[in-house]
PDB file of N, CA and C in Angstrom:
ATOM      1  N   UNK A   1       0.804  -1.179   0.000  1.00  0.00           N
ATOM      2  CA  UNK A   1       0.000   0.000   0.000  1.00  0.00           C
ATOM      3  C   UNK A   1       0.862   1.263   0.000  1.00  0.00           C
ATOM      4  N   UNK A   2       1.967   1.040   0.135  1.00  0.00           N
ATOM      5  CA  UNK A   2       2.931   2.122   0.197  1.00  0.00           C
ATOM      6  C   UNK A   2       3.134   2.692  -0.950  1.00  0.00           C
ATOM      7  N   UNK A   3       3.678   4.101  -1.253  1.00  0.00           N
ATOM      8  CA  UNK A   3       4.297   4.329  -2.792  1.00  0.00           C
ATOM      9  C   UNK A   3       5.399   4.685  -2.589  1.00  0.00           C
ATOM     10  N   UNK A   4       6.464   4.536  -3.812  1.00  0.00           N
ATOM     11  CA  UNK A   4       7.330   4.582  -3.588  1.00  0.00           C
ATOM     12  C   UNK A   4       7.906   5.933  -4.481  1.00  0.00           C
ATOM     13  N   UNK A   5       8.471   6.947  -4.234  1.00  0.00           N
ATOM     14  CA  UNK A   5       8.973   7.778  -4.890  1.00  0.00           C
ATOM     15  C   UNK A   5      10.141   8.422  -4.973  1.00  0.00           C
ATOM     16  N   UNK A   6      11.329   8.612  -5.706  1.00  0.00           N
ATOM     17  CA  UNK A   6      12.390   8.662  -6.172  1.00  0.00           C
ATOM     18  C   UNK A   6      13.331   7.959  -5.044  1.00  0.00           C
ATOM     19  N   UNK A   7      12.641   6.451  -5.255  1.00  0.00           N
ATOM     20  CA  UNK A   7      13.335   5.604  -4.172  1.00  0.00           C
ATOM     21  C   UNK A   7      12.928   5.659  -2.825  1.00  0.00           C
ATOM     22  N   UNK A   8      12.283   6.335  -2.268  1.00  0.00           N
ATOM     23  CA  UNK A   8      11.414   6.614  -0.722  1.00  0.00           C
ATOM     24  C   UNK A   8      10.275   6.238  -0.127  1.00  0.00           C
ATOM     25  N   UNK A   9       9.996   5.340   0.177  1.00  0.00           N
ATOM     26  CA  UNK A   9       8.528   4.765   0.801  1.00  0.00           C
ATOM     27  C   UNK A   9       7.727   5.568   1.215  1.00  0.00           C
ATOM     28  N   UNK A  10       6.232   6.152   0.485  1.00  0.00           N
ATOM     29  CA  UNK A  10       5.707   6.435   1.428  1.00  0.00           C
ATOM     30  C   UNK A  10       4.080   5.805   1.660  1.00  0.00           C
ATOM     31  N   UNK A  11       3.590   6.305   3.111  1.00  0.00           N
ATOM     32  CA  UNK A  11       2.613   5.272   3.337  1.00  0.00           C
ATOM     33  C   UNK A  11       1.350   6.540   3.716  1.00  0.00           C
ATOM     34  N   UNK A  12       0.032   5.688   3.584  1.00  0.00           N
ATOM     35  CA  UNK A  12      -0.699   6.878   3.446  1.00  0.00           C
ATOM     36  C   UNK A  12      -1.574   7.653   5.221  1.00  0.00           C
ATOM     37  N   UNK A  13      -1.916   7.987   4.853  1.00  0.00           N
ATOM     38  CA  UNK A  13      -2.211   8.544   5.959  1.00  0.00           C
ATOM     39  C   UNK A  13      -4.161   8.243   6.628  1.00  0.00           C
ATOM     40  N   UNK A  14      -3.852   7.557   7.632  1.00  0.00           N
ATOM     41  CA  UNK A  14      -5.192   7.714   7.554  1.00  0.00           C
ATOM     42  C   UNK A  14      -6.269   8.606   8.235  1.00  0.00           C
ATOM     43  N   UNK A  15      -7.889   8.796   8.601  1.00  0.00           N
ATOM     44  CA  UNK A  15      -8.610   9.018   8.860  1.00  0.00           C
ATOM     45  C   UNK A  15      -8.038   9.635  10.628  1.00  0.00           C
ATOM     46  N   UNK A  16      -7.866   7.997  10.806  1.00  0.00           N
ATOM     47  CA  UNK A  16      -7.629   8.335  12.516  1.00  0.00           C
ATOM     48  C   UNK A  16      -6.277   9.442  12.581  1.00  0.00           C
ATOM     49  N   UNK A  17      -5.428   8.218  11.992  1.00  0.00           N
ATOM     50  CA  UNK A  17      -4.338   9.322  12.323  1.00  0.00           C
ATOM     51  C   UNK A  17      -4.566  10.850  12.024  1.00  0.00           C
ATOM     52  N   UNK A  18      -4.988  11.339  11.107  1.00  0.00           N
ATOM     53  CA  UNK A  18      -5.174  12.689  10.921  1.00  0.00           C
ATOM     54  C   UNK A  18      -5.988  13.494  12.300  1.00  0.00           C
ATOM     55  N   UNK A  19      -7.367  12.177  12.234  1.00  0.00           N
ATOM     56  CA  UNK A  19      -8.003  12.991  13.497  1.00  0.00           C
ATOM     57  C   UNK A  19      -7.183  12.906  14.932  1.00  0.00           C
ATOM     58  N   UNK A  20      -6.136  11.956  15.246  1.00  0.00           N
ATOM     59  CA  UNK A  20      -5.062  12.131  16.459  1.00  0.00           C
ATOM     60  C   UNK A  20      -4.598  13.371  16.414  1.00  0.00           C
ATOM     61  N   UNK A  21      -3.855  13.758  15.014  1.00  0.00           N
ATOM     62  CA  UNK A  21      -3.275  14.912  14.995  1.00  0.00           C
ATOM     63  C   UNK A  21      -3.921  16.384  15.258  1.00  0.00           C
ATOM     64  N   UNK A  22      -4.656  15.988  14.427  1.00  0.00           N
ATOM     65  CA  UNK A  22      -5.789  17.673  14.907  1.00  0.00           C
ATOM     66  C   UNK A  22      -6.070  17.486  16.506  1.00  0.00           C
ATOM     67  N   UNK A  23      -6.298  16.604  16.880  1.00  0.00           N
ATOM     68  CA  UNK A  23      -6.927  16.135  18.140  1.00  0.00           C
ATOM     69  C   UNK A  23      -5.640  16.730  19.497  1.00  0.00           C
ATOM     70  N   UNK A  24      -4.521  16.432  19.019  1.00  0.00           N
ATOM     71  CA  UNK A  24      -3.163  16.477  20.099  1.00  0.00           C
ATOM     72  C   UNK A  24      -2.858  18.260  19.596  1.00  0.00           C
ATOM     73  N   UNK A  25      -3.273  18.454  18.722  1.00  0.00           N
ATOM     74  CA  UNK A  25      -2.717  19.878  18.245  1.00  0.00           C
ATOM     75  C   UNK A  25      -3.775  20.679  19.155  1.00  0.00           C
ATOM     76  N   UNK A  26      -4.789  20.106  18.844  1.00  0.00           N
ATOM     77  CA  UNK A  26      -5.397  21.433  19.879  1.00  0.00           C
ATOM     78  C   UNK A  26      -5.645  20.919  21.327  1.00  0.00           C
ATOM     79  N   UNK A  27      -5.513  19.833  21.508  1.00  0.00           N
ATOM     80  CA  UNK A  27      -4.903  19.398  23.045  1.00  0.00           C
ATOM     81  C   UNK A  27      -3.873  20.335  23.972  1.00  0.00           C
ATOM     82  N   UNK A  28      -2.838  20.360  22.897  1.00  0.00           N
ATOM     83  CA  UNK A  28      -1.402  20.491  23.176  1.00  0.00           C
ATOM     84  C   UNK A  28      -1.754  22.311  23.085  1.00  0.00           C
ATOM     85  N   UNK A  29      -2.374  23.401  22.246  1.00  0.00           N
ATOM     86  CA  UNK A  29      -2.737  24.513  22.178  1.00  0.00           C
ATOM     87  C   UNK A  29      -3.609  24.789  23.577  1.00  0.00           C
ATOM     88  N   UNK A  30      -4.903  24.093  24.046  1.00  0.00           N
ATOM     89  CA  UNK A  30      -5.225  24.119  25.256  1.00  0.00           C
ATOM     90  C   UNK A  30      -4.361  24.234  26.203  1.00  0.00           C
ATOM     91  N   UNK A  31      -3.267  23.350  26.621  1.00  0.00           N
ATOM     92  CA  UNK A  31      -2.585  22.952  27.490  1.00  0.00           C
ATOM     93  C   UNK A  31      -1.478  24.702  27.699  1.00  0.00           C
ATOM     94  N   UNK A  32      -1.470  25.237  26.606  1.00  0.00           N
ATOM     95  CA  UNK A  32      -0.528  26.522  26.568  1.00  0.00           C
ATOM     96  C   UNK A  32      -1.549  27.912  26.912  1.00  0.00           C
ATOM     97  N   UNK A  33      -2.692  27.571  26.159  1.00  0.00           N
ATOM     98  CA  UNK A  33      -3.930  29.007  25.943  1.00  0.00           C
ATOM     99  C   UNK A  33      -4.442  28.904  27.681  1.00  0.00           C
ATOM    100  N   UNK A  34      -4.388  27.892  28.550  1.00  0.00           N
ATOM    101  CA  UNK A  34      -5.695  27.887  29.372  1.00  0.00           C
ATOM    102  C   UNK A  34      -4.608  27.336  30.807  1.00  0.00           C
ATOM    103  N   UNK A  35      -3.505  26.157  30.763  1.00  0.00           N
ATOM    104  CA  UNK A  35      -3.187  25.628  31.912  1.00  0.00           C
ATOM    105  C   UNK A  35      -2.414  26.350  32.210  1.00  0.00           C
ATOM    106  N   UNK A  36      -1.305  26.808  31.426  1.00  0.00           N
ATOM    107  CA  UNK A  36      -0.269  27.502  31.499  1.00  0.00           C
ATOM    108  C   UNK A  36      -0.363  28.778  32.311  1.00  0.00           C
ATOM    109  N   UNK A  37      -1.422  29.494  31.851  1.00  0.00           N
ATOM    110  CA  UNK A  37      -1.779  31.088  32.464  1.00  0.00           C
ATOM    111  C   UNK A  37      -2.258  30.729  33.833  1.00  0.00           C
ATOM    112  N   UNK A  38      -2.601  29.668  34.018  1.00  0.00           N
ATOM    113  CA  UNK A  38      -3.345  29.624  35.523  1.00  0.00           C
ATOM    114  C   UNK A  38      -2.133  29.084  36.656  1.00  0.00           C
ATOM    115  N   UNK A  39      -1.223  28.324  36.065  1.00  0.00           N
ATOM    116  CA  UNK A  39       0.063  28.139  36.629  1.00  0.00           C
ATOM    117  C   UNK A  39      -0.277  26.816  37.165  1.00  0.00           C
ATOM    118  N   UNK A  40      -0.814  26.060  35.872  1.00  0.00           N
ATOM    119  CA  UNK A  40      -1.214  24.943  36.540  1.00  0.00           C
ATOM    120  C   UNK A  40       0.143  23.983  35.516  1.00  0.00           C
ATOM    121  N   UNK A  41       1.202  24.375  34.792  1.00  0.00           N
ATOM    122  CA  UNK A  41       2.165  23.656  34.154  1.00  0.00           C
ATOM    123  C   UNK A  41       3.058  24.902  34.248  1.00  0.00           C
ATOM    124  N   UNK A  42       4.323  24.041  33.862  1.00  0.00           N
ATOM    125  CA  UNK A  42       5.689  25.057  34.490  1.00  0.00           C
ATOM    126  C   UNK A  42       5.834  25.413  32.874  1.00  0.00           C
ATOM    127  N   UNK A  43       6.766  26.403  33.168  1.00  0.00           N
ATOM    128  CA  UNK A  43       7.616  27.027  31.585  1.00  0.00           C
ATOM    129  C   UNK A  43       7.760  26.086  30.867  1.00  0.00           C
ATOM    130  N   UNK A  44       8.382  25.079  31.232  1.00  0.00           N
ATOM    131  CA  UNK A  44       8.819  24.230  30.239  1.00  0.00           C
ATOM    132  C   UNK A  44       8.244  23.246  29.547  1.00  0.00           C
ATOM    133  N   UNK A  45       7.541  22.766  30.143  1.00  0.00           N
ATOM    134  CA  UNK A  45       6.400  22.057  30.112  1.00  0.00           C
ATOM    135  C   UNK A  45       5.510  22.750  28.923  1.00  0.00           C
ATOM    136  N   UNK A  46       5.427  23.959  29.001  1.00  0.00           N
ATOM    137  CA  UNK A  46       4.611  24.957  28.112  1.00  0.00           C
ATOM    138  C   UNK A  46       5.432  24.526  26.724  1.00  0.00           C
ATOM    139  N   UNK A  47       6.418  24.818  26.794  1.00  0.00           N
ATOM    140  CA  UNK A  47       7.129  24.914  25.483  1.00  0.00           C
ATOM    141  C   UNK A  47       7.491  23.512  24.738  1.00  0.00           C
ATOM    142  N   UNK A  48       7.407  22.408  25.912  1.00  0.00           N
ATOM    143  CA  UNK A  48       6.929  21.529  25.435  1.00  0.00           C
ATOM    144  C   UNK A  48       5.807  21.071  24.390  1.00  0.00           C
ATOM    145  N   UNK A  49       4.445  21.716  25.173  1.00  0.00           N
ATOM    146  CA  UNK A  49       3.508  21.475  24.385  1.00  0.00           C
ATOM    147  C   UNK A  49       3.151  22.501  23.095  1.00  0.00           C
ATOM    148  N   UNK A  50       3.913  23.464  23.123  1.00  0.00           N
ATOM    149  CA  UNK A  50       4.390  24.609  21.776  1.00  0.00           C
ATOM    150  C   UNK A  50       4.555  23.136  20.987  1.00  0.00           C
ATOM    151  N   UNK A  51       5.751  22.535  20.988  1.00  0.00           N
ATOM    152  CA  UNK A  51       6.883  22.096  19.950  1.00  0.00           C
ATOM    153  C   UNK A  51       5.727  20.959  19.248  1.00  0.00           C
ATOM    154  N   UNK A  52       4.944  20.087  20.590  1.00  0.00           N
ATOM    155  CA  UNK A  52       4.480  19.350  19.844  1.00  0.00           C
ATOM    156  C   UNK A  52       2.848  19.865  19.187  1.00  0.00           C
ATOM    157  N   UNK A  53       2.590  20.835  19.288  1.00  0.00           N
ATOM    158  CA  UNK A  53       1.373  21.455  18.605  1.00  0.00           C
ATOM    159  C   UNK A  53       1.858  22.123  17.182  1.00  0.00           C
ATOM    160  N   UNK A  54       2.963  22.343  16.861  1.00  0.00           N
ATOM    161  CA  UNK A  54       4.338  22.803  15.948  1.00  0.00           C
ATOM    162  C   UNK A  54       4.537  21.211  14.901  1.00  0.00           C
ATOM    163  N   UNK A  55       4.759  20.448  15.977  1.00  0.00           N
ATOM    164  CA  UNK A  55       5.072  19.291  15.074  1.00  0.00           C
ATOM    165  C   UNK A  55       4.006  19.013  14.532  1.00  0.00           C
ATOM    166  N   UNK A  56       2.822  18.912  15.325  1.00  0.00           N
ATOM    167  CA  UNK A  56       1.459  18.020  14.702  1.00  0.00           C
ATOM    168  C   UNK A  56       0.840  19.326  13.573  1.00  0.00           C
ATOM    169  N   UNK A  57       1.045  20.352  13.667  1.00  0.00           N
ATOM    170  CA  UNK A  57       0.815  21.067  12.605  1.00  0.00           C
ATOM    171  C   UNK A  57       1.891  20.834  11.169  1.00  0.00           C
ATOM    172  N   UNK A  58       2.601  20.572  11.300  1.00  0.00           N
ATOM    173  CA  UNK A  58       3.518  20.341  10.092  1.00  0.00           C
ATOM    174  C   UNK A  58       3.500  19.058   9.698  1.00  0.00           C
ATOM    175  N   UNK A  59       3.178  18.030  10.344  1.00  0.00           N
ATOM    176  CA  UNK A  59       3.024  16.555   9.764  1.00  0.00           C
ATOM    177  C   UNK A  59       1.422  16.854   9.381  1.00  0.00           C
ATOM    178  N   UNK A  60       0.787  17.641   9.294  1.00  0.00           N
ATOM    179  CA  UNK A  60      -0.464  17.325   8.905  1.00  0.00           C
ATOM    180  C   UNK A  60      -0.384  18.283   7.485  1.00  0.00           C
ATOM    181  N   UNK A  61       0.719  18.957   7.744  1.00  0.00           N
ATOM    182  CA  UNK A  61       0.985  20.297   6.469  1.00  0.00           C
ATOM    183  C   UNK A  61       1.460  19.494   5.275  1.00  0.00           C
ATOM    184  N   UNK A  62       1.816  18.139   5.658  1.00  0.00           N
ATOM    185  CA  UNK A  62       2.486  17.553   4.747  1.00  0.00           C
ATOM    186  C   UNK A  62       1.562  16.736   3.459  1.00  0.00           C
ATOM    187  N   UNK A  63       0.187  16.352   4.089  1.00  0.00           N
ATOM    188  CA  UNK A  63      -1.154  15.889   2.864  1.00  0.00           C
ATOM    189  C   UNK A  63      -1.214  14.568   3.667  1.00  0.00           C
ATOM    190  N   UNK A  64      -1.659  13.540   2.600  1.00  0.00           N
ATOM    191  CA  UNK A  64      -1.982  12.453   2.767  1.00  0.00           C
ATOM    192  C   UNK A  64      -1.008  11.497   2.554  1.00  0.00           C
ATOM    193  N   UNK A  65       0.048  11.716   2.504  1.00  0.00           N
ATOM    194  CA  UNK A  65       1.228  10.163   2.628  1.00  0.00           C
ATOM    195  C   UNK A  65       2.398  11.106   3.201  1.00  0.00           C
ATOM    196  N   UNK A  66       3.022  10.099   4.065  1.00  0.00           N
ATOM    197  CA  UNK A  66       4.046  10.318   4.595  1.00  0.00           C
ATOM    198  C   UNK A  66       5.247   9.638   4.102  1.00  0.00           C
ATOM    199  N   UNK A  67       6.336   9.804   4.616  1.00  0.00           N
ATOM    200  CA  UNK A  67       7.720   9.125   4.950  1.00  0.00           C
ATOM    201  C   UNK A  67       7.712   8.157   6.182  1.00  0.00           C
ATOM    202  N   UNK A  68       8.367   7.236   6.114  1.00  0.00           N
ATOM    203  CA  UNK A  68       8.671   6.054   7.031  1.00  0.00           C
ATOM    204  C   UNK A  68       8.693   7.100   8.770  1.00  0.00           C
ATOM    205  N   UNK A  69       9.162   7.621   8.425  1.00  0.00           N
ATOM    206  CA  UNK A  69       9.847   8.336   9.712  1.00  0.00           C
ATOM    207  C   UNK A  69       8.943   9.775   9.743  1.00  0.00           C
ATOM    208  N   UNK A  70       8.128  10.400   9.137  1.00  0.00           N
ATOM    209  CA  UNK A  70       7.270  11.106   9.677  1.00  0.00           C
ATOM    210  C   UNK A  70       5.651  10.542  10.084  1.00  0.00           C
ATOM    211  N   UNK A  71       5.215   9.698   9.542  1.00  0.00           N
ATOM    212  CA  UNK A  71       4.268   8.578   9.193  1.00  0.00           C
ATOM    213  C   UNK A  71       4.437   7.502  10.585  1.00  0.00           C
ATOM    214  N   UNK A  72       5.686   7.051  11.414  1.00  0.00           N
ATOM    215  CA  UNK A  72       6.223   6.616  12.321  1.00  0.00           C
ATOM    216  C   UNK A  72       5.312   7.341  13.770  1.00  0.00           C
ATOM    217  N   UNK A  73       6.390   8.776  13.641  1.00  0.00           N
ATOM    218  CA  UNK A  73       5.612   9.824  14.558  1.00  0.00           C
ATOM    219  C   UNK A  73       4.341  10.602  14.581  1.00  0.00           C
ATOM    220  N   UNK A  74       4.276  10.084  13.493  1.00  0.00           N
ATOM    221  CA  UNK A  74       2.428  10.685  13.313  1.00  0.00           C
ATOM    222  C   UNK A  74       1.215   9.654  14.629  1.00  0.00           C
ATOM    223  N   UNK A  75       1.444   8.351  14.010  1.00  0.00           N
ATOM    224  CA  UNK A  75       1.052   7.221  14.867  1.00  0.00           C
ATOM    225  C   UNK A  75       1.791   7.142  15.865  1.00  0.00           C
ATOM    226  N   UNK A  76       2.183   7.397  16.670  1.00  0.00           N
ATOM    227  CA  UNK A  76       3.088   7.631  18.029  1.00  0.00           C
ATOM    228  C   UNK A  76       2.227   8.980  18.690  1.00  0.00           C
ATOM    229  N   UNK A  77       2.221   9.971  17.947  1.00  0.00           N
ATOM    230  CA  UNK A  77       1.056  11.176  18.696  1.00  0.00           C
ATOM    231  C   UNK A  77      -0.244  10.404  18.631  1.00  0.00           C
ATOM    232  N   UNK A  78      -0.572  10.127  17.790  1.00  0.00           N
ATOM    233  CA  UNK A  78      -1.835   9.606  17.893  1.00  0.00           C
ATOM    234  C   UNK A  78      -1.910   8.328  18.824  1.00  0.00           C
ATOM    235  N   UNK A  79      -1.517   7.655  19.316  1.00  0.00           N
ATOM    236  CA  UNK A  79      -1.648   6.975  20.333  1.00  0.00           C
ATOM    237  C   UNK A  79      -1.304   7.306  21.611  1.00  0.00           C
ATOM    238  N   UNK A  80      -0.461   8.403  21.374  1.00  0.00           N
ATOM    239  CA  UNK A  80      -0.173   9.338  22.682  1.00  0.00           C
ATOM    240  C   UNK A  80      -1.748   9.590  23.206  1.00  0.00           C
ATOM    241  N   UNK A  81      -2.272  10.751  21.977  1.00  0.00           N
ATOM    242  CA  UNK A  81      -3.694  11.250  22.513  1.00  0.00           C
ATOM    243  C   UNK A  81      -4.645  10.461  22.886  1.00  0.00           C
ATOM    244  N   UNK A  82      -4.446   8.810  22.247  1.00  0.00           N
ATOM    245  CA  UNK A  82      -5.553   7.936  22.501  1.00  0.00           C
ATOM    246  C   UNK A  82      -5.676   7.644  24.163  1.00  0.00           C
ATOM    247  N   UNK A  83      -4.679   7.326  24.233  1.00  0.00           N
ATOM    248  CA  UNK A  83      -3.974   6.913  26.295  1.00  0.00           C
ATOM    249  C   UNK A  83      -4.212   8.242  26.726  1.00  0.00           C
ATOM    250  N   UNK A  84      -3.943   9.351  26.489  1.00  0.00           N
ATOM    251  CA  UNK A  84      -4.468  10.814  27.364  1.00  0.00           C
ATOM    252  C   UNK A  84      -6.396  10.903  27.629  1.00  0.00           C
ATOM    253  N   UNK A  85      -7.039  10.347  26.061  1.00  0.00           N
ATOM    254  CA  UNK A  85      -8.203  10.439  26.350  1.00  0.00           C
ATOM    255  C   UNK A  85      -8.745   9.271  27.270  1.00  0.00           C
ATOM    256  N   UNK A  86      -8.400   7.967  27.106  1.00  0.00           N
ATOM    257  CA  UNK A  86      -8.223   7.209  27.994  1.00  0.00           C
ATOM    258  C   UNK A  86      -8.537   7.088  29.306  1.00  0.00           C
ATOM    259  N   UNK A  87      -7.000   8.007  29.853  1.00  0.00           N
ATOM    260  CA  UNK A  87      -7.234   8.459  31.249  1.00  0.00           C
ATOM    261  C   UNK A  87      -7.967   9.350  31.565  1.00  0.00           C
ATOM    262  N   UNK A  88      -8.675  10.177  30.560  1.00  0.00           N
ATOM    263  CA  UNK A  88      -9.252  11.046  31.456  1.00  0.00           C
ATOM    264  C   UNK A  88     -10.714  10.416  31.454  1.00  0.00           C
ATOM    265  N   UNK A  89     -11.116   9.785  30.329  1.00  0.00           N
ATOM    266  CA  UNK A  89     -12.255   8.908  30.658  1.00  0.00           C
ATOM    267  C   UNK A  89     -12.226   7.903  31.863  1.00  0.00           C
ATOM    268  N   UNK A  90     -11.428   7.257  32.010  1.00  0.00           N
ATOM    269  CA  UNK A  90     -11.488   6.910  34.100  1.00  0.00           C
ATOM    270  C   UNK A  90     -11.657   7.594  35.188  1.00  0.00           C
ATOM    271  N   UNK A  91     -11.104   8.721  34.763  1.00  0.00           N
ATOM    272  CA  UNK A  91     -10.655   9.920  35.777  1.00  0.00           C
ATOM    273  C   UNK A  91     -12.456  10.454  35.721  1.00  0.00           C
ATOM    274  N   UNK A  92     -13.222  10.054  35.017  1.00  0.00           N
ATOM    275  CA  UNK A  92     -14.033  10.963  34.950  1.00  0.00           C
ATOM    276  C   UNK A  92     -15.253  10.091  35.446  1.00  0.00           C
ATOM    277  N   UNK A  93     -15.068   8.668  35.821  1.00  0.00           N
ATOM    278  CA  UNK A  93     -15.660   7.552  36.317  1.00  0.00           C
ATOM    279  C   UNK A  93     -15.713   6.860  35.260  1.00  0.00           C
ATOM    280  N   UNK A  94     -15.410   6.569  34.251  1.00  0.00           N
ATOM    281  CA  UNK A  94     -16.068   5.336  33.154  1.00  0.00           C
ATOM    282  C   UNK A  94     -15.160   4.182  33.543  1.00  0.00           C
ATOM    283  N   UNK A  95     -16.668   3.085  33.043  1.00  0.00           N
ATOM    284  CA  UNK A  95     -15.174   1.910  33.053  1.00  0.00           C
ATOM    285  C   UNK A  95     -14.558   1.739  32.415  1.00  0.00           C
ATOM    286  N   UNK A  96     -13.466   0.711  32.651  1.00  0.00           N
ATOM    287  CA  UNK A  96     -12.504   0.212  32.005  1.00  0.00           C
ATOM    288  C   UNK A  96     -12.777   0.058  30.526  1.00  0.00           C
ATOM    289  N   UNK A  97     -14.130  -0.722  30.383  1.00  0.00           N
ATOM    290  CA  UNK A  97     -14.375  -0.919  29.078  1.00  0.00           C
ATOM    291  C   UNK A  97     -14.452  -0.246  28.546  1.00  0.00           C
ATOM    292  N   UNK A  98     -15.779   0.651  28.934  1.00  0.00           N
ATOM    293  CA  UNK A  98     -16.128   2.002  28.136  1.00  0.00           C
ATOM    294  C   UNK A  98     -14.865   2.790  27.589  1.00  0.00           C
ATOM    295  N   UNK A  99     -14.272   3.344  28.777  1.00  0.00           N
ATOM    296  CA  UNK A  99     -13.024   4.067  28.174  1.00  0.00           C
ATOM    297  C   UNK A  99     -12.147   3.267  27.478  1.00  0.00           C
ATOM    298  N   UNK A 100     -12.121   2.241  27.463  1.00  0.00           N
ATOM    299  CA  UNK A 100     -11.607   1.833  26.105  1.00  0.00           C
ATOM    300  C   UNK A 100     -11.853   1.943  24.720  1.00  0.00           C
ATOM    301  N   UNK A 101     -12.759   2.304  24.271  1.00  0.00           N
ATOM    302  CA  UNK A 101     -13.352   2.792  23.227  1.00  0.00           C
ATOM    303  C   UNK A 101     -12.639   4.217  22.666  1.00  0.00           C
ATOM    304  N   UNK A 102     -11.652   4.627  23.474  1.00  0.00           N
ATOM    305  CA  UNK A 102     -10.995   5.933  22.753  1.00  0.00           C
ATOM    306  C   UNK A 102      -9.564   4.699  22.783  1.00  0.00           C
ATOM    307  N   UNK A 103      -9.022   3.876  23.274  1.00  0.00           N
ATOM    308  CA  UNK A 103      -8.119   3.294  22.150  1.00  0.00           C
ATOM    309  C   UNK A 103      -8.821   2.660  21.105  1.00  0.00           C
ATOM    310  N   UNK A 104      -7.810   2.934  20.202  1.00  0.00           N
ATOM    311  CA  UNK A 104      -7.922   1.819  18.645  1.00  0.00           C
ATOM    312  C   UNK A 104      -6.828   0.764  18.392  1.00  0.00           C
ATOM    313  N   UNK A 105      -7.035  -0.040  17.044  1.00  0.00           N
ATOM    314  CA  UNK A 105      -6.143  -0.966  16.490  1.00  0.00           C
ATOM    315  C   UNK A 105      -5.641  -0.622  16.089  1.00  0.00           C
ATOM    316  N   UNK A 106      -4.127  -0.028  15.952  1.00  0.00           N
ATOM    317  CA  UNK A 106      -3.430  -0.078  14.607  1.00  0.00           C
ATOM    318  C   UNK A 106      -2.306  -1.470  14.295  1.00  0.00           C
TER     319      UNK A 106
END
């Protein structure tokens, strides 16, 4: 399913993953617009979640197929955000099961 172009694999992008990315981008924008000012995350921490609201905007700038190695970290945020929504679905009383339903298969 991959294509290959001037010798470079690339693989396509899907549905979820895209919606991880939008999903962690404005996660990660919350986490700077709203926690940050209240002094509920430190400096760094902030600029943390800059870099990766930065990254997930530019892997999504990129279209619908990736590179081995951007395509890699695309699905790596997106399972990041899946385990963040996760926990906060416990945190919020659901069960186990239920909140399982914000992980997926890949």
């Amino acid at each position: 399913m991959a294509r290959i172009i001037k010798g470079v694999k690339y693989y396509p992008v899907s549905e979820r993953i895209r919606f991880g990315l939008e999903s962690m981008r404005e996660h990660a924008r919350y986490m700077v617009e709203c926690e940050f000012p209240d002094g509920n995350i430190s400096l760094e921490d902030c600029e943390m979640w800059e870099d990766l609201a930065d990254e997930c905007e530019k892997l999504m700038d990129k279209g619908g197929w990736l590179c081995w190695k951007d395509y890699s970290r695309a699905k790596e945020i997106t399972i990041d955000r899946e385990f963040i929504r996760y926990h906060r679905c416990l945190a919020a009383g659901m069960s186990e099961r239920d909140a399982g339903q914000a992980l997926g298969n890949f």
